[in-house]
N, C-alpha and C. Protein backbone atom coordinates (compact mmCIF):
# COMPACT_ATOMS: atom_id res chain seq x y z
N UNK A 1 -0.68 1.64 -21.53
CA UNK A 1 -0.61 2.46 -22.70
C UNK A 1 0.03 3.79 -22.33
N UNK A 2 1.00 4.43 -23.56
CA UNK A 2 1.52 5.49 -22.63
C UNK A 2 0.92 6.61 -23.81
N UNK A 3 0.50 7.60 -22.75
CA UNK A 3 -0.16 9.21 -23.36
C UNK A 3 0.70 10.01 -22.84
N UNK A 4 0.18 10.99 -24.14
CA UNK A 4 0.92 12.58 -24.02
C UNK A 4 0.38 13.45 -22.45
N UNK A 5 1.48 13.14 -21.56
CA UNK A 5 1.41 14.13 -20.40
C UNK A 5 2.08 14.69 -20.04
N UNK A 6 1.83 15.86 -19.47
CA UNK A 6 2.57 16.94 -19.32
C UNK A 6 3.62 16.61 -18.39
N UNK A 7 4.89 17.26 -18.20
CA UNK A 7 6.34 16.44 -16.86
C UNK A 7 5.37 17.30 -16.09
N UNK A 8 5.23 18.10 -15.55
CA UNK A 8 4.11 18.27 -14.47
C UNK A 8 3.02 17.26 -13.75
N UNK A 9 2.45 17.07 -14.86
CA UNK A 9 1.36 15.54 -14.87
C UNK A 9 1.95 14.69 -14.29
N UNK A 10 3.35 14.06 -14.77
CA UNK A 10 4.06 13.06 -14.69
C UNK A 10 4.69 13.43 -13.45
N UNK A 11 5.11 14.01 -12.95
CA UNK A 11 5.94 14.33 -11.39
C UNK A 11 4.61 14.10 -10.33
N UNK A 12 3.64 14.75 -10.68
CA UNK A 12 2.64 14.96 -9.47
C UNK A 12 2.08 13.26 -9.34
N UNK A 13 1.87 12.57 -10.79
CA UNK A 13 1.34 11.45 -10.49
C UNK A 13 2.33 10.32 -9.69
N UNK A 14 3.30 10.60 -9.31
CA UNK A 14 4.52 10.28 -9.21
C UNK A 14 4.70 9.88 -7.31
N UNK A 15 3.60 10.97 -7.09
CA UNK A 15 3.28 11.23 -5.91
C UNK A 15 2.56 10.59 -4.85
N UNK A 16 1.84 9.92 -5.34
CA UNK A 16 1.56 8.86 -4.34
C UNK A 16 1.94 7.56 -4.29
N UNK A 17 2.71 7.35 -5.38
CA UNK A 17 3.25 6.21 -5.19
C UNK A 17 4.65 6.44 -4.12
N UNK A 18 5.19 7.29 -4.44
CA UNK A 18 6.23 7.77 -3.54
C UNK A 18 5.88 7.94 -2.03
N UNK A 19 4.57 8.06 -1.79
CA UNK A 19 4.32 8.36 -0.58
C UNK A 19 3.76 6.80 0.07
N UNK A 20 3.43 5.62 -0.49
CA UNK A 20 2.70 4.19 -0.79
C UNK A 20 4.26 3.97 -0.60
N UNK A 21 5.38 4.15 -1.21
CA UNK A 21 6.84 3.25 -0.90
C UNK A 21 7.24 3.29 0.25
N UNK A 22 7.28 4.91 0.78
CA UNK A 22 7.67 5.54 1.89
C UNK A 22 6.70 4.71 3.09
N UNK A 23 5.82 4.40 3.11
CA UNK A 23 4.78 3.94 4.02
C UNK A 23 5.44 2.02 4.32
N UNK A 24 5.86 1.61 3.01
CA UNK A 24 6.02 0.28 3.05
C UNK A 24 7.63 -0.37 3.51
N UNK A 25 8.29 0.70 2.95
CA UNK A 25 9.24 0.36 3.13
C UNK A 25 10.29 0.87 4.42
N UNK A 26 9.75 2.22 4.83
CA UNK A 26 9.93 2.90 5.48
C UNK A 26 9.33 2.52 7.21
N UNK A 27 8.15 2.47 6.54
CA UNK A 27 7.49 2.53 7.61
C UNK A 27 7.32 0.48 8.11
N UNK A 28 6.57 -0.07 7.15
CA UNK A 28 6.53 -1.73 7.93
C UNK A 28 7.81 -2.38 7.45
N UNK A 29 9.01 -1.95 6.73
CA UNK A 29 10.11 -2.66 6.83
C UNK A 29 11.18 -2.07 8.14
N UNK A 30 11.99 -0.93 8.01
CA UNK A 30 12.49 -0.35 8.20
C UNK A 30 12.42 0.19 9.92
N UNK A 31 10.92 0.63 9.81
CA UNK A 31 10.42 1.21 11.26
C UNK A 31 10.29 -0.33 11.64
N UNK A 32 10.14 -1.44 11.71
CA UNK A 32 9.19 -2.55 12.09
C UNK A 32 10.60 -2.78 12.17
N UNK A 33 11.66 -3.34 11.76
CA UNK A 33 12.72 -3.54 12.20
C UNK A 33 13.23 -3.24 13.43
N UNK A 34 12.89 -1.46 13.39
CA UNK A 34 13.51 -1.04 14.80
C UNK A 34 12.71 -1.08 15.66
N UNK A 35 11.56 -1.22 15.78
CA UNK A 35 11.44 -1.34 16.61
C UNK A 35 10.96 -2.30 17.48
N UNK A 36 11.31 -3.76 16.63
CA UNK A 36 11.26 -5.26 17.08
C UNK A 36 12.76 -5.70 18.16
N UNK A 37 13.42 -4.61 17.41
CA UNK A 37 14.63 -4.38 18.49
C UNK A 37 14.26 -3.90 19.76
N UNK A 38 13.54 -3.35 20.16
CA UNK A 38 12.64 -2.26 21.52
C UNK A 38 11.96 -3.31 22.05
N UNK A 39 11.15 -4.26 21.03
CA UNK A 39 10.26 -4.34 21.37
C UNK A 39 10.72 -5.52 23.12
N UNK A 40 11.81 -6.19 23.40
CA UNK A 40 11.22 -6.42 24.50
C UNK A 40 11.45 -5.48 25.49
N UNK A 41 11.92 -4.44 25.37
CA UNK A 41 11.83 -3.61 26.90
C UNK A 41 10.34 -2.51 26.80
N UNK A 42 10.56 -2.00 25.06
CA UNK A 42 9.23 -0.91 24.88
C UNK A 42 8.13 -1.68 23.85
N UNK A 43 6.93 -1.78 24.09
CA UNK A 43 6.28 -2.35 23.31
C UNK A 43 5.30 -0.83 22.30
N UNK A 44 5.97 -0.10 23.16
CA UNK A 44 4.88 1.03 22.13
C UNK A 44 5.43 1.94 20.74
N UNK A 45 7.08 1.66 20.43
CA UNK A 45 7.56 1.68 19.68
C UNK A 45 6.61 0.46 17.84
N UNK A 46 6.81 -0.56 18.59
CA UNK A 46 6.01 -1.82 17.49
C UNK A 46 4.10 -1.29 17.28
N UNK A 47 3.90 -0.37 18.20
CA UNK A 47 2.30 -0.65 18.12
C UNK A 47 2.18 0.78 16.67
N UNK A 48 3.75 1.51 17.23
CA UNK A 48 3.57 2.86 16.06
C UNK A 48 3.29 2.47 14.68
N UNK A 49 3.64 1.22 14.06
CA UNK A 49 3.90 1.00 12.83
C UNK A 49 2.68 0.63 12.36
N UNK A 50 1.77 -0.26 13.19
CA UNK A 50 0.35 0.14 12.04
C UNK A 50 -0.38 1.22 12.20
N UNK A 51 -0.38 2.21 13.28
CA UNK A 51 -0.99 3.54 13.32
C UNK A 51 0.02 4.42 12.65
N UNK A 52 1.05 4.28 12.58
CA UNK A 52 1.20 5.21 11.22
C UNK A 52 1.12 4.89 9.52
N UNK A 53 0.82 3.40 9.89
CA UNK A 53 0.32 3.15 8.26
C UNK A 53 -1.28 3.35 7.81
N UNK A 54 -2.18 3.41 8.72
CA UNK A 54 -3.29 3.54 8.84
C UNK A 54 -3.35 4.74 8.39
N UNK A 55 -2.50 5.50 9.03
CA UNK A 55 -2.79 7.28 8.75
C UNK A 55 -2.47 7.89 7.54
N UNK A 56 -1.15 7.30 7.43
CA UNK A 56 -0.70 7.16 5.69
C UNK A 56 -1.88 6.71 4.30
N UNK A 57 -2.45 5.56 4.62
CA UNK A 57 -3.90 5.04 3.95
C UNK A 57 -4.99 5.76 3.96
N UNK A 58 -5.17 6.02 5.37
CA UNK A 58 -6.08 7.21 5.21
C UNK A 58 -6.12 8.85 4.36
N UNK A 59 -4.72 9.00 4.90
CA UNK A 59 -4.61 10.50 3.82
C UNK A 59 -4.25 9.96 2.88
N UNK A 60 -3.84 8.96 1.92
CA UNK A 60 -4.08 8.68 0.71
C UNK A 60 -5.55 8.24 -0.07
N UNK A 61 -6.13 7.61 0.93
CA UNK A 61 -7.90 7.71 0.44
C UNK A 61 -8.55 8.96 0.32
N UNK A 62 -8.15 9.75 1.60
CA UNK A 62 -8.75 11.40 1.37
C UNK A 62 -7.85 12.49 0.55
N UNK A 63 -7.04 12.09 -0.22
CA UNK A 63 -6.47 12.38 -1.36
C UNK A 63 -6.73 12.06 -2.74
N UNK A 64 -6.77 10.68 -2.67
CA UNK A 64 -7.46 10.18 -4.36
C UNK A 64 -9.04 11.16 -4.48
N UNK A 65 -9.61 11.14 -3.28
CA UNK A 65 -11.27 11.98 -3.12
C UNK A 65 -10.94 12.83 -3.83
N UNK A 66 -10.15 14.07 -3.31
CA UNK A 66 -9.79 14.83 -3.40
C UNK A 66 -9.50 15.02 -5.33
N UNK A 67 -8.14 14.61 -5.53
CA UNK A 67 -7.70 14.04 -6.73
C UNK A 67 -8.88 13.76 -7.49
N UNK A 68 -10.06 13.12 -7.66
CA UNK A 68 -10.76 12.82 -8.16
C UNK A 68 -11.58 14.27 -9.10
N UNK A 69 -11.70 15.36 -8.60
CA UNK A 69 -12.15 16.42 -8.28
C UNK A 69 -10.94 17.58 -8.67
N UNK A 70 -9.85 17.59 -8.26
CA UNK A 70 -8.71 18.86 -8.54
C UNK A 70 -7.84 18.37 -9.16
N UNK A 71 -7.14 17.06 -9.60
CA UNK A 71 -6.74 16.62 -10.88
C UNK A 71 -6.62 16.36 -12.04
N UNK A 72 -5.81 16.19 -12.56
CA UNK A 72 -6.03 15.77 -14.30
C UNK A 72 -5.90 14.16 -14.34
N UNK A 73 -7.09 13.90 -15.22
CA UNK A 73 -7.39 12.14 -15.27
C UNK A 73 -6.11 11.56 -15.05
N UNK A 74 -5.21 12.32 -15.48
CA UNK A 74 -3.40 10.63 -15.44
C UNK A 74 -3.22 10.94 -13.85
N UNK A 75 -3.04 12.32 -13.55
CA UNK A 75 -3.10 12.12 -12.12
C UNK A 75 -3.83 11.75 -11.21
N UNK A 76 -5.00 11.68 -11.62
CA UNK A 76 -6.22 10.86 -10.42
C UNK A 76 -6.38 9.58 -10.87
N UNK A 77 -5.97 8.89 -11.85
CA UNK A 77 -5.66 7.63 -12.16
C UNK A 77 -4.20 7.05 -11.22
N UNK A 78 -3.45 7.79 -11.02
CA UNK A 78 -2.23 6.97 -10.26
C UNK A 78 -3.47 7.73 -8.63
N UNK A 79 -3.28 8.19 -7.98
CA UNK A 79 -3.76 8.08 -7.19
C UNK A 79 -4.89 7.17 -6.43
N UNK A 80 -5.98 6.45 -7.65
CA UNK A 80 -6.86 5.37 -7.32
C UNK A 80 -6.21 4.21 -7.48
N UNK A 81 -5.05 4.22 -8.25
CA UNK A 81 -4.35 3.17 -8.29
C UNK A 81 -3.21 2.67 -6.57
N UNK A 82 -3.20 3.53 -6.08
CA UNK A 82 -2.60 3.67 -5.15
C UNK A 82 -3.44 3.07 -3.65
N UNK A 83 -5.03 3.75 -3.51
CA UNK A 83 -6.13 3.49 -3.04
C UNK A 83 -6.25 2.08 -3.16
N UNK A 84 -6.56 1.31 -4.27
CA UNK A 84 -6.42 0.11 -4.74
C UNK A 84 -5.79 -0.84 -3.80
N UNK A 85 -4.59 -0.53 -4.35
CA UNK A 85 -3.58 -1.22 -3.61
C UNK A 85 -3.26 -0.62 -1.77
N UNK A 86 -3.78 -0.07 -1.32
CA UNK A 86 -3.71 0.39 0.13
C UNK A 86 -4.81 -0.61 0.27
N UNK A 87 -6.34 -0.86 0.05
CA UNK A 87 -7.13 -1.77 0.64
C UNK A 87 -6.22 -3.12 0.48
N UNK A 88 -5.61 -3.47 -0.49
CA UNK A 88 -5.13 -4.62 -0.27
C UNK A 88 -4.41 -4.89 1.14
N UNK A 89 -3.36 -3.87 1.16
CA UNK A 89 -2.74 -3.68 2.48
C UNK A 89 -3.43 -3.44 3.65
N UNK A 90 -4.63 -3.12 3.51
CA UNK A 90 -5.45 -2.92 4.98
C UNK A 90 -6.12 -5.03 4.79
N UNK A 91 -6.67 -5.29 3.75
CA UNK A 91 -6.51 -6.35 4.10
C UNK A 91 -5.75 -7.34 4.87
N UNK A 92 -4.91 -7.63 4.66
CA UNK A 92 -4.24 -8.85 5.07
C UNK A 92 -3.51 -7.74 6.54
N UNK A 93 -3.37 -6.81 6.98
CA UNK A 93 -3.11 -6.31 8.03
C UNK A 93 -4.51 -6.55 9.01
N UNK A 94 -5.60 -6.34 8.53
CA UNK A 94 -6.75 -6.95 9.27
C UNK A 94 -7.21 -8.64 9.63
N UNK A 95 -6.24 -9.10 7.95
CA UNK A 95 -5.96 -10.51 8.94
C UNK A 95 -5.24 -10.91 9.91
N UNK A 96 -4.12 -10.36 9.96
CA UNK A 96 -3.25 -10.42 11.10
C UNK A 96 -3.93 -9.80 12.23
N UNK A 97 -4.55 -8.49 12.63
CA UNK A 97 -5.33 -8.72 13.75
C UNK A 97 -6.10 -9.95 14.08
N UNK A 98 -7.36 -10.44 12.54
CA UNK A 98 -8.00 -11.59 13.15
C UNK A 98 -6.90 -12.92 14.18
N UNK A 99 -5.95 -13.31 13.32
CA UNK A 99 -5.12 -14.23 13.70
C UNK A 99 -4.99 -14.13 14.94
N UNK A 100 -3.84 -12.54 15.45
CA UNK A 100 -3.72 -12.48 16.46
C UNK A 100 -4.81 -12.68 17.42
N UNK A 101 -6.31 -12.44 17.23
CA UNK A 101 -7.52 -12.47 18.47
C UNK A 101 -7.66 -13.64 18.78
N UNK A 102 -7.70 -14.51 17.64
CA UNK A 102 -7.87 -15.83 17.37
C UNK A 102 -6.90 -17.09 18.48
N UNK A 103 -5.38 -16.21 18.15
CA UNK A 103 -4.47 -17.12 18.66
C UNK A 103 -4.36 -16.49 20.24
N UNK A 104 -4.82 -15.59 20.90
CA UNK A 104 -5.00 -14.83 21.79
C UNK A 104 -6.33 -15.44 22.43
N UNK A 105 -7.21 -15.75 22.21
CA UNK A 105 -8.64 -16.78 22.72
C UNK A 105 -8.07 -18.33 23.09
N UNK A 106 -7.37 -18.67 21.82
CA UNK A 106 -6.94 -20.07 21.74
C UNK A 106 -5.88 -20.19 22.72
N UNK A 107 -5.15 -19.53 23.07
CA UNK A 107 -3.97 -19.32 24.78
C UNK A 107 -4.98 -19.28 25.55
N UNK A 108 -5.73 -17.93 26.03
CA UNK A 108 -6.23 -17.79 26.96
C UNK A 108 -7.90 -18.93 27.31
N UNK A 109 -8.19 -19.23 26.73
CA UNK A 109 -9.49 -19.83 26.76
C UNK A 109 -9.48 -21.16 26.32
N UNK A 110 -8.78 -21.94 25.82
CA UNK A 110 -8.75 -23.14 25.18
C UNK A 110 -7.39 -23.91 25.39
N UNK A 111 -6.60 -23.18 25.90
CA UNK A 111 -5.54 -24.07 26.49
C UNK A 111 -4.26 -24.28 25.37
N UNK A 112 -4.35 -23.76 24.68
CA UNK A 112 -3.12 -23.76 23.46
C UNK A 112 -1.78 -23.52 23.91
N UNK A 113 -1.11 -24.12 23.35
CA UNK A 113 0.24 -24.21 23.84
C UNK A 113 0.90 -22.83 23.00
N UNK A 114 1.86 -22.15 24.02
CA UNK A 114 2.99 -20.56 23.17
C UNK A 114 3.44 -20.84 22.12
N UNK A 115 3.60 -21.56 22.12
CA UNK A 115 4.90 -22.29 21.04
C UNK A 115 3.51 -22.31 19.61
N UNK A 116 2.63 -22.88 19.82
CA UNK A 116 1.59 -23.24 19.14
C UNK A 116 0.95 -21.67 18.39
N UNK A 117 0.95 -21.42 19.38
CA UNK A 117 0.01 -19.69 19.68
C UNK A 117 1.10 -18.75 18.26
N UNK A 118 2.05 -18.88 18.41
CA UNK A 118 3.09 -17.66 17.97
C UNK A 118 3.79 -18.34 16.44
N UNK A 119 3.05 -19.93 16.82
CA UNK A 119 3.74 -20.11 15.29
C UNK A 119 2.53 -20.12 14.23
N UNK A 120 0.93 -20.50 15.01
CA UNK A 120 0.38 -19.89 13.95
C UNK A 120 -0.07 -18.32 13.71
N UNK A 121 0.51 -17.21 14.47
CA UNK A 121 0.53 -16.12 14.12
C UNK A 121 1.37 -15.73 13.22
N UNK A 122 2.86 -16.39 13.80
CA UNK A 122 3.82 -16.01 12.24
C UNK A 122 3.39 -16.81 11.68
N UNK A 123 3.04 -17.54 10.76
CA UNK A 123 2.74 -18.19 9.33
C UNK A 123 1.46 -18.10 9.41
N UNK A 124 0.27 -18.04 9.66
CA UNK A 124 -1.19 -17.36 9.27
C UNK A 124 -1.29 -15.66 8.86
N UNK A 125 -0.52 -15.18 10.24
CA UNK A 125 -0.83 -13.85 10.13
C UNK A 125 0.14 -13.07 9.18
N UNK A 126 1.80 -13.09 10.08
CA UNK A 126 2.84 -12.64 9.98
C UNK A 126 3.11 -12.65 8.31
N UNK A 127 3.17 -13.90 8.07
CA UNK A 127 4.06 -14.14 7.00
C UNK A 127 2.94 -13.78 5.61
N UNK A 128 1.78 -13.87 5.62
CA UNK A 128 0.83 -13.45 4.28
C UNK A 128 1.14 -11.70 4.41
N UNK A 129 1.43 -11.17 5.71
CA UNK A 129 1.65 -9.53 5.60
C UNK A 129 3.08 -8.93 4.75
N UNK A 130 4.29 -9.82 5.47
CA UNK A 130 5.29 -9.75 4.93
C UNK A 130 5.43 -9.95 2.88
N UNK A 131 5.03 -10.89 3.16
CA UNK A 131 4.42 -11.11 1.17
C UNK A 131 4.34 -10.52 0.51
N UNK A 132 2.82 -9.79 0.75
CA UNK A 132 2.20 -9.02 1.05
C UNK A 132 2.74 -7.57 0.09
N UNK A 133 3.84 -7.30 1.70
CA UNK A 133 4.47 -5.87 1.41
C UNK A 133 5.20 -6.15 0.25
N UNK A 134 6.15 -6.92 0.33
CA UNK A 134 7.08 -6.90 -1.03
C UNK A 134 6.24 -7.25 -2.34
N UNK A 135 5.61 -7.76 -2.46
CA UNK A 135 4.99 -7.95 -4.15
C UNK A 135 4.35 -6.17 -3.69
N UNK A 136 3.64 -5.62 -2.89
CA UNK A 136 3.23 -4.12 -3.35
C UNK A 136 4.63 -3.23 -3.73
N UNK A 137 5.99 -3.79 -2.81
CA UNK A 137 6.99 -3.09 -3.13
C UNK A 137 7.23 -2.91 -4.78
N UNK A 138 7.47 -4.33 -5.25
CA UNK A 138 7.43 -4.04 -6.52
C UNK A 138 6.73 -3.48 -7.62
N UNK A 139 5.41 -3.98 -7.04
CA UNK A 139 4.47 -3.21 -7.76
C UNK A 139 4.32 -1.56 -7.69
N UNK A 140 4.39 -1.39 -6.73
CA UNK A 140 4.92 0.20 -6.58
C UNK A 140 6.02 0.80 -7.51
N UNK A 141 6.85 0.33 -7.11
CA UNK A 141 8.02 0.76 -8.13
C UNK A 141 7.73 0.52 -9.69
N UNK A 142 6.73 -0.18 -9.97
CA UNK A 142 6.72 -0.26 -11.13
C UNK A 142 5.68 1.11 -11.61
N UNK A 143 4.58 1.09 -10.51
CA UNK A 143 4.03 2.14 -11.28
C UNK A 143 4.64 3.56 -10.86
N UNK A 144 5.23 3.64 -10.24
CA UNK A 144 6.05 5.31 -10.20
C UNK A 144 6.88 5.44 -11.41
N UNK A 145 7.51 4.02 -12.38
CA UNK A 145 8.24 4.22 -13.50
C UNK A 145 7.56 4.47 -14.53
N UNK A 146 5.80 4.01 -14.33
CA UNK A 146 5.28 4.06 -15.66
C UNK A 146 4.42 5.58 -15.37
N UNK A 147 4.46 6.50 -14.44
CA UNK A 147 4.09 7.44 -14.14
C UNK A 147 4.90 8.63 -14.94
N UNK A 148 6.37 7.99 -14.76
CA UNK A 148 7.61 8.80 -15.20
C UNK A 148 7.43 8.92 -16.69
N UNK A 149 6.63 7.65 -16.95
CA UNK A 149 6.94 7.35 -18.69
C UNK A 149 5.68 7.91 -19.55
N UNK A 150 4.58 8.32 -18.55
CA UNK A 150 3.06 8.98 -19.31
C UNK A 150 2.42 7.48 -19.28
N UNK A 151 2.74 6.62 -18.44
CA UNK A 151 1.64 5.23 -18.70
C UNK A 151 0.74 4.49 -17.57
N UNK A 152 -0.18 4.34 -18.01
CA UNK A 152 -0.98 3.60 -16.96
C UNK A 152 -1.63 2.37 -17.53
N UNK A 153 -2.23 1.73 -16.62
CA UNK A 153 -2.48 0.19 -17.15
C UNK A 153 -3.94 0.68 -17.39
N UNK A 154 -4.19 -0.54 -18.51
CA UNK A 154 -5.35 -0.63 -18.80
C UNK A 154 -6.46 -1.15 -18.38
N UNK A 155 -6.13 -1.77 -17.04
CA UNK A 155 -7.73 -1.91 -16.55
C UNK A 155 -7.49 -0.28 -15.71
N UNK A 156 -7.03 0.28 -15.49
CA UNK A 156 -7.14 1.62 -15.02
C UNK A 156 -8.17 2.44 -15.60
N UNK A 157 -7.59 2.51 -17.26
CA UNK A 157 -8.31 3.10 -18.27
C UNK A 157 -9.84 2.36 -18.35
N UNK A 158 -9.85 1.32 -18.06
CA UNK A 158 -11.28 1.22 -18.18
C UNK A 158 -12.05 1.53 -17.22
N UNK A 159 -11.42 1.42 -15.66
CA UNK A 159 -12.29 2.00 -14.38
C UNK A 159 -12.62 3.38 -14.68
N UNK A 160 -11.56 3.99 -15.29
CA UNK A 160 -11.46 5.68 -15.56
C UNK A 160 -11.39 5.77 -16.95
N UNK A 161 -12.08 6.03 -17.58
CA UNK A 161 -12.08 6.25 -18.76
C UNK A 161 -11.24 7.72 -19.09
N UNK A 162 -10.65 7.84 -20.47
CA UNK A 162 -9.83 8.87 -20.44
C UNK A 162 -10.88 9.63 -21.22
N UNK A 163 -10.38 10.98 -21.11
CA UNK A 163 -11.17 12.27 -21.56
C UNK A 163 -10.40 12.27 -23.06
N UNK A 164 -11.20 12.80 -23.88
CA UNK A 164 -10.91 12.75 -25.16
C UNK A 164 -9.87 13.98 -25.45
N UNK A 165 -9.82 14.65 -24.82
CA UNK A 165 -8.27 15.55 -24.47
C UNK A 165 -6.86 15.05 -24.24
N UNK A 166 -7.12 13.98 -23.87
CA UNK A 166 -5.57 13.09 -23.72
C UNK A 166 -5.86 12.06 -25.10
N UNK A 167 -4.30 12.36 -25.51
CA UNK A 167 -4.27 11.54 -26.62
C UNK A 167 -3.02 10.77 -26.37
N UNK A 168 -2.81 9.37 -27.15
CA UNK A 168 -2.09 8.36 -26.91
C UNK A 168 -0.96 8.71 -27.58
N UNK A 169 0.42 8.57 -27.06
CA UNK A 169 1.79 9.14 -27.58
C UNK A 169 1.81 8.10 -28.95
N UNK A 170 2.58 8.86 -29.91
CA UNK A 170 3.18 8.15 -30.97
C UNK A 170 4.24 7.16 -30.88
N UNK A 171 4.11 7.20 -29.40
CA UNK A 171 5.80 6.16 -29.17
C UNK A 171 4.55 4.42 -28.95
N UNK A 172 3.89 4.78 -28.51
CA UNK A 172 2.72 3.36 -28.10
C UNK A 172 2.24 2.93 -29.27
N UNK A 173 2.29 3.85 -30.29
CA UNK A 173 1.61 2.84 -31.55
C UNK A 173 2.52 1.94 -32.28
């Protein structure tokens, strides 16, 4: 539904999704690229990319807090929306650790063959992360447009109920 918000409103809410793209695309496409190139001489280039997405998630959780408290409802609504979708991404990045321990026991302790080991990491682990990122890619981009436009989704509005101070634009009816 789209409401009357201020371009102020609308730029700031604008803001964590911009910072959620920058993390995804930037950081596990882009950075993860380069440094899969490194990775066989430097392996500590590849280990940067989930500690700097972690940190990214994190100051976006201690931001929505924040937001919750020094914002205006459209802007602390894109911000939990953002939160939201970061646990998703800590999900399936925590499956890929499990995988990896998993397929890391199953080499070392059980006799599993490399070949075995690395193909169910890429397609258990690897490939649900990769997914993953791109459906958040899009989804991202979609809500930084509806940020632009004064709109947020409606199960939003029902987690957060709107304050009777925001009223619904004449363009939505």
């Amino acid at each position: 539904m789209e409401y009357n918000i201020s371009e102020q409103d609308r730029q700031k809410a604008k803001i964590p999704h911009e910072i959620f793209l920058t993390n995804l695309i930037g950081n596990h496409i882009l950075g993860f690229v380069s440094a899969l190139g490194l990775a066989g001489s430097y392996w500590q280039p590849l280990a940067l990319v989930p500690l700097i997405s972690l940190a990214v998630v994190a100051y976006t959780m201690w931001r929505a807090k924040r937001a919750s408290t020094e914002e205006s409802w459209f802007v602390m609504c894109h911000w939990q929306l953002c939160v939201k979708r970061s646990r998703v991404l800590l999900a399936v990045m925590l499956l890929l650790v499990i995988v990896a321990i998993l397929g890391w026991v199953a080499y070392t302790h059980l006799g599993m063959m490399d070949v075995a080991v690395k193909a169910m990491i890429g397609g258990v682990g690897v490939l649900p992360v990769m997914v993953t990122i791109l459906v958040l890619i899009m989804m991202e981009i979609d809500a930084m447009h509806q940020a632009t436009q004064g709109k947020i989704s409606a199960s939003m509005v029902e987690l957060y109920p709107k304050p009777d101070s925001v009223t619904v634009s004449a363009k939505a009816s």
